[in-house]
Protein backbone atom coordinates (compact mmCIF):
# COMPACT_ATOMS: atom_id res chain seq x y z
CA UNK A 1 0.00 0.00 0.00
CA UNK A 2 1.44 3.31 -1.30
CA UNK A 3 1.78 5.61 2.03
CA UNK A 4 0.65 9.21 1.87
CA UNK A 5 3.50 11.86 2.08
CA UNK A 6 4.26 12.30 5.83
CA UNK A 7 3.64 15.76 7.98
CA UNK A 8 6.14 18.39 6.95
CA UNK A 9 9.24 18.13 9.67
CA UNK A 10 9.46 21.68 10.48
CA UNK A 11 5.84 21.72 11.30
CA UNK A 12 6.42 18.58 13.90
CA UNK A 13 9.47 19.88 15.20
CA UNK A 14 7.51 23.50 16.34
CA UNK A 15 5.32 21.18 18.73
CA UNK A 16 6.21 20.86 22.25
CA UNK A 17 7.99 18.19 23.58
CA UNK A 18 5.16 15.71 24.68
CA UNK A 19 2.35 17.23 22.56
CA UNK A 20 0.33 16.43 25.94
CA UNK A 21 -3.17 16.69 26.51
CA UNK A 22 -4.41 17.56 29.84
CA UNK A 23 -4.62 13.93 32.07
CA UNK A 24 -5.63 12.39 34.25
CA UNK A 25 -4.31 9.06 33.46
CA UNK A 26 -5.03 5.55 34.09
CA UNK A 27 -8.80 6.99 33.23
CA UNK A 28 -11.35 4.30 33.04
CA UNK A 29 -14.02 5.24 30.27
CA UNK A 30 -17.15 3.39 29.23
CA UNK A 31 -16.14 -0.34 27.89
CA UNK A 32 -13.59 -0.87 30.61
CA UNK A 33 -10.80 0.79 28.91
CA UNK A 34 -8.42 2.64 31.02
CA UNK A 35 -6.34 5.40 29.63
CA UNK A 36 -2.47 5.11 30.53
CA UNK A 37 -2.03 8.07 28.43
CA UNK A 38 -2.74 10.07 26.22
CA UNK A 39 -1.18 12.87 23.47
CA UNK A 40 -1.96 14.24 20.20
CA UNK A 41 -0.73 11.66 18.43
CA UNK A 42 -1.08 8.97 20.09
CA UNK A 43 -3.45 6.97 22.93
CA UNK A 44 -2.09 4.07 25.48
CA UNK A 45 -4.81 2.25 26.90
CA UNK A 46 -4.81 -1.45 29.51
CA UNK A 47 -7.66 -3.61 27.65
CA UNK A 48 -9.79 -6.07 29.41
CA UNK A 49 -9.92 -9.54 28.86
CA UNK A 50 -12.61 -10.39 26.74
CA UNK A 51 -12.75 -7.28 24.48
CA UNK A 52 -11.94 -7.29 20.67
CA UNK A 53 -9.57 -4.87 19.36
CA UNK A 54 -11.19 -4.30 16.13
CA UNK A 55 -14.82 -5.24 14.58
CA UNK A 56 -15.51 -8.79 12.83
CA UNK A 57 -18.61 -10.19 11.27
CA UNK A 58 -20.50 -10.61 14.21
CA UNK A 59 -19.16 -8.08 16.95
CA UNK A 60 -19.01 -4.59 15.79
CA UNK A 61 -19.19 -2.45 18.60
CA UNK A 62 -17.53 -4.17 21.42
CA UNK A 63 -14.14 -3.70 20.66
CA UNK A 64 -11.80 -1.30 21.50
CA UNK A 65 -11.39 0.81 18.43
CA UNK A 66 -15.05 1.45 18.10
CA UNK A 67 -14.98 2.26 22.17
CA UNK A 68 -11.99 4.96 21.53
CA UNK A 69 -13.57 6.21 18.51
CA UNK A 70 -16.95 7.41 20.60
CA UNK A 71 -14.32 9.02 23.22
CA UNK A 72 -12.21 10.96 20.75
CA UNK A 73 -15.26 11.94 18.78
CA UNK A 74 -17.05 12.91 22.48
CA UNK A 75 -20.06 11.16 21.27
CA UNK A 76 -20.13 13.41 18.05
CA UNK A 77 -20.79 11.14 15.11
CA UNK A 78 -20.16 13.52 12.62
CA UNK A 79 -16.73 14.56 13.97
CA UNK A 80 -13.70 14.10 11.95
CA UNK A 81 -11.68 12.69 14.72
CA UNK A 82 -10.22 9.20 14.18
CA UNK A 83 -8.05 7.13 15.90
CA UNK A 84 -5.90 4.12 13.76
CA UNK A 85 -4.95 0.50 14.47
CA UNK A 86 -0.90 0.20 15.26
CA UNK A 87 -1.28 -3.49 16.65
CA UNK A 88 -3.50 -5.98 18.14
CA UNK A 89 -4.47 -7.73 21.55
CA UNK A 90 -6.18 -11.13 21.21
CA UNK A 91 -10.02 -10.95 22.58
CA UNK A 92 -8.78 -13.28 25.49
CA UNK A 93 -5.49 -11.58 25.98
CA UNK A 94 -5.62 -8.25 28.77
CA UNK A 95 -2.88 -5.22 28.94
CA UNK A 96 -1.17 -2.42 26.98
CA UNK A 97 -2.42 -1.12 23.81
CA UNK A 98 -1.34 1.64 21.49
CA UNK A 99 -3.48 3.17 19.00
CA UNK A 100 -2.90 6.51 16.68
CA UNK A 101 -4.63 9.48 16.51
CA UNK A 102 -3.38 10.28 12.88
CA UNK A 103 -2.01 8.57 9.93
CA UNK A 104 1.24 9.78 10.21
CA UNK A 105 1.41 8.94 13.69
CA UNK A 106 0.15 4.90 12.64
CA UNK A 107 2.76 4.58 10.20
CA UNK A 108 5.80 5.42 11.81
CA UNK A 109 5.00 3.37 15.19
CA UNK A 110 4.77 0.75 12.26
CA UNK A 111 7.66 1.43 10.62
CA UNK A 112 9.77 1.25 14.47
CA UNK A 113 7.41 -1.94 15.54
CA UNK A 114 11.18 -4.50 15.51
CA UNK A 115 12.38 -2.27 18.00
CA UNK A 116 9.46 -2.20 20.12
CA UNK A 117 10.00 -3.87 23.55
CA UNK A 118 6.85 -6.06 24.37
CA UNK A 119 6.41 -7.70 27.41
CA UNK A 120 4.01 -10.31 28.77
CA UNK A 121 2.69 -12.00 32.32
CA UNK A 122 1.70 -15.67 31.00
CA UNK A 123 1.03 -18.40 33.91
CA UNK A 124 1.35 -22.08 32.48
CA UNK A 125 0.85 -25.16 33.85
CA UNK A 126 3.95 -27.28 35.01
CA UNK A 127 7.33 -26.17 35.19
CA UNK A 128 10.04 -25.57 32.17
CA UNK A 129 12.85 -27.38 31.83
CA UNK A 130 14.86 -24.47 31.75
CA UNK A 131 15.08 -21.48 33.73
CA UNK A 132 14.97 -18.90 30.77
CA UNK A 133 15.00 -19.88 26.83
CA UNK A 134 13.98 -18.31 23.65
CA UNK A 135 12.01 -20.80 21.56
CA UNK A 136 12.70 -20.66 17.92
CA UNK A 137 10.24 -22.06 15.27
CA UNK A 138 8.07 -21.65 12.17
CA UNK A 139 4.55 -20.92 12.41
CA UNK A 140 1.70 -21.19 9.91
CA UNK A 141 -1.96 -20.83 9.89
CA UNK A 142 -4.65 -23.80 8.43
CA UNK A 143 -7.97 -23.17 6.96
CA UNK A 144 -9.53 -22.89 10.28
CA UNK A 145 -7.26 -19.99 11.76
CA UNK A 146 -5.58 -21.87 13.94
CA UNK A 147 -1.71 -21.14 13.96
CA UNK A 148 0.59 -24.28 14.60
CA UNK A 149 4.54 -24.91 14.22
CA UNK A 150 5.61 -26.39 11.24
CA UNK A 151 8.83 -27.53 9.13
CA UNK A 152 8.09 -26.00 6.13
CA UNK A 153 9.96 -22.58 5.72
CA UNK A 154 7.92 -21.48 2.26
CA UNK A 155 4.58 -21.71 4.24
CA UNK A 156 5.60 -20.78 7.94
CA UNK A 157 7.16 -17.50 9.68
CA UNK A 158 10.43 -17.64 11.28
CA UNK A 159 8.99 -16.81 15.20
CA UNK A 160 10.88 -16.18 18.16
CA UNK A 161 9.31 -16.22 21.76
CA UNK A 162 11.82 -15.58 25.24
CA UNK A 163 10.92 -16.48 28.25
CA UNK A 164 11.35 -16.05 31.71
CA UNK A 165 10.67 -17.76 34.93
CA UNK A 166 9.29 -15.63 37.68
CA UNK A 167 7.69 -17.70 39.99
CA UNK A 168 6.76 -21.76 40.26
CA UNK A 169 3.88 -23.32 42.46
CA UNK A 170 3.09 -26.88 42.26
CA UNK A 171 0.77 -26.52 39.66
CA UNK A 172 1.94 -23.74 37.45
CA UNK A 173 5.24 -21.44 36.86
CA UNK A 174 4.65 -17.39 36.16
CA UNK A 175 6.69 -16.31 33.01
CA UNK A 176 8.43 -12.86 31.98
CA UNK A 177 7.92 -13.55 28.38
CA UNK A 178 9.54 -11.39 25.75
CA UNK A 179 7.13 -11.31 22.17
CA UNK A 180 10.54 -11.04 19.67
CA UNK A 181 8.28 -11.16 16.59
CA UNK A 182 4.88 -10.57 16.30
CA UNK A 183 3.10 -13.78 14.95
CA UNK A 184 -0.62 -14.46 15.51
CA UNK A 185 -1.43 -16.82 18.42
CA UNK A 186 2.40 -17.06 19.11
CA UNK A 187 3.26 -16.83 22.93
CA UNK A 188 0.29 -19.63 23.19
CA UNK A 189 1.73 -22.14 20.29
CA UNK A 190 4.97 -22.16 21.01
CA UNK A 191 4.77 -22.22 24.91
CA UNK A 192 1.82 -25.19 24.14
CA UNK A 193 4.50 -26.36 21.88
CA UNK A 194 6.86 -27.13 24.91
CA UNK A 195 4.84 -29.16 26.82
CA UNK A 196 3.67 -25.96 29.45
CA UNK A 197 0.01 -24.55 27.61
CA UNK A 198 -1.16 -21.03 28.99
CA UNK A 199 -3.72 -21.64 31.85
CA UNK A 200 -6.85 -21.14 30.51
CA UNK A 201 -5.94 -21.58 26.95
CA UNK A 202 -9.17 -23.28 25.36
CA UNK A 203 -7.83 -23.70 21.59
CA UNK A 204 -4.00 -24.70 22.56
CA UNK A 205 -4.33 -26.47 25.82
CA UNK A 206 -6.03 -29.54 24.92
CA UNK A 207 -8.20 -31.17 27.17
CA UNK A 208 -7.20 -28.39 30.14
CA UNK A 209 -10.39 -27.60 33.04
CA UNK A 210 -12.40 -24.63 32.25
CA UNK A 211 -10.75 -21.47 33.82
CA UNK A 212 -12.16 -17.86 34.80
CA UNK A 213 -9.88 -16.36 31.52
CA UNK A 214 -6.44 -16.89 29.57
CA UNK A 215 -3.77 -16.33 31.78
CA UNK A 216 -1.69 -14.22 29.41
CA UNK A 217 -1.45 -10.62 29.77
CA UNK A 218 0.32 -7.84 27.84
CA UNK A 219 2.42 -6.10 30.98
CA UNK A 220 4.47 -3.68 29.17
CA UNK A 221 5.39 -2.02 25.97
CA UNK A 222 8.58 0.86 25.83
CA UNK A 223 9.32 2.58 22.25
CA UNK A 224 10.03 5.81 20.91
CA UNK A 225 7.20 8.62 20.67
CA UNK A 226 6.32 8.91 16.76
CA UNK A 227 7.36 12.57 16.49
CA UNK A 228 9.02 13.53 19.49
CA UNK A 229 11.30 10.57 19.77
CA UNK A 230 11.21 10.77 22.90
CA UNK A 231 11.28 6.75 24.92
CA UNK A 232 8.30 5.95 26.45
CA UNK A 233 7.50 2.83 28.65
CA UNK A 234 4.28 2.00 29.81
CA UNK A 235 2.91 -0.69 32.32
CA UNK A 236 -0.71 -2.61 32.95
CA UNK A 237 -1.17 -4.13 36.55
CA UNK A 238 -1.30 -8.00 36.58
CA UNK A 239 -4.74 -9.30 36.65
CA UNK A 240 -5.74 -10.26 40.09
CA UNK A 241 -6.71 -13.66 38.64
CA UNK A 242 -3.35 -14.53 38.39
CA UNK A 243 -2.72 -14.37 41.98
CA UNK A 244 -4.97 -16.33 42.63
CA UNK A 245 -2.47 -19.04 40.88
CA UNK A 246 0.09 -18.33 41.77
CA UNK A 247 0.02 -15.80 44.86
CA UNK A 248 1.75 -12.53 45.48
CA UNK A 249 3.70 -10.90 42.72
CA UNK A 250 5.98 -9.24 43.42
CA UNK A 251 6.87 -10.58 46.51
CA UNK A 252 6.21 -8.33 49.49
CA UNK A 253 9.61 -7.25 50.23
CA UNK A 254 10.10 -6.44 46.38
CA UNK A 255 7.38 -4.35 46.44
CA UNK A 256 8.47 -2.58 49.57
CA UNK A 257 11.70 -1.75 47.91
């Protein structure tokens, strides 16, 4: 797709440093979005489980773009204010999400995306054989849009996943887990693919109880303001479900230092 001719430099460059908008942050609005922040350019939000990010055939409101696009229009229909798609969170996945507020803004998060850091709180059941690993392998989707691991390097996309352990119970181990590319389904495949599913994990876990939710959640995301350059980290509180697998986290005295 051909991309339209970006803002003229000068113009971007006469903008403050932030190009803030008055907070407060971590703002819940209607749809259980809470704001983490929010700019000119761009909006950080912490999605709930259970919420689309964008429309499909049979849910078209209850998703997150349509939810921002009410609050940046104020309920206006006819106003011109848009916001724009930079990535996605699965429906079952919670945490940090960045949208756009212009174009511009869209395509140059895009064009940075490798060198976004993206972090994720997954719980699995069982413990890994190793303390800390990135898993390596090629994944493809089938007819039925499920994504699985596979030999063939014409058909599948080279996928990295790193992990690391946090915390082990008897039943389940808490994972640091670092997304390296961006595949569809990935975190889920590949740590199903090591014997250690995602609690909760319906399509990969196979033959797991029914849980409350997925037990993956998007924790943090740092990379470089669209404009401004400036480096920007946010963070989205682990679910309290996920203590209730594995217990406090932090521990106390972590959290007291």
């Amino acid at each position: 797709m051909k991309r339209k001719p970006s803002r003229d430099r000068e113009a971007v460059l006469s903008f403050p440093k932030m190009r803030k908008q008055p907070g407060p942050w971590n703002n819940r609005i209607p749809g259980g979005l809470a704001i983490l922040h929010e700019d000119r350019d761009i909006i950080v939000v912490d999605k709930p489980e259970g919420l689309l990010t964008i429309s499909t055939e049979r849910e078209k409101s209850r998703t997150a773009y349509f939810i921002l696009t009410d609050y940046v229009r104020k309920g206006v229909a006819k106003s011109r204010n848009r916001i724009f798609i930079v990535h996605r969170l699965d429906r079952e996945t919670s945490g940090v999400l960045i949208f756009a507020k212009n174009e511009e803004a869209k395509f140059r998060l895009q064009d940075q995306w490798q060198d976004t850091k993206k972090q994720y709180l997954a719980v699995i059941h069982g413990h890994c054989e190793q303390r800390a690993k990135t898993i390596t392998t090629y994944l493809a989707e089938n007819k039925a849009h499920g994504v699985y691991t596979t030999t063939d390097t014409r058909n599948g996309k080279l996928s990295h996943t790193a992990y690391k352990v946090l915390k082990e119970t008897r039943d389940y181990s808490l994972l640091e887990v670092d997304l390296l590319t961006g595949r569809k389904h990935q975190i889920r495949v590949h740590l199903a693919g090591i014997g250690h599913p995602v609690v909760g994990d319906e399509r990969y876990g196979k033959g797991q109880k029914r849980y409350q939710r997925l037990a993956l959640h998007a924790h943090s995301i740092a990379f470089k303001h669209p404009f401004t350059g400036e480096q920007l980290s946010f963070n989205a509180n682990m679910p309290a479900f996920f203590n209730t697998l594995i217990g406090p986290w932090p521990p106390p005295n972590a959290q007291a230092n």
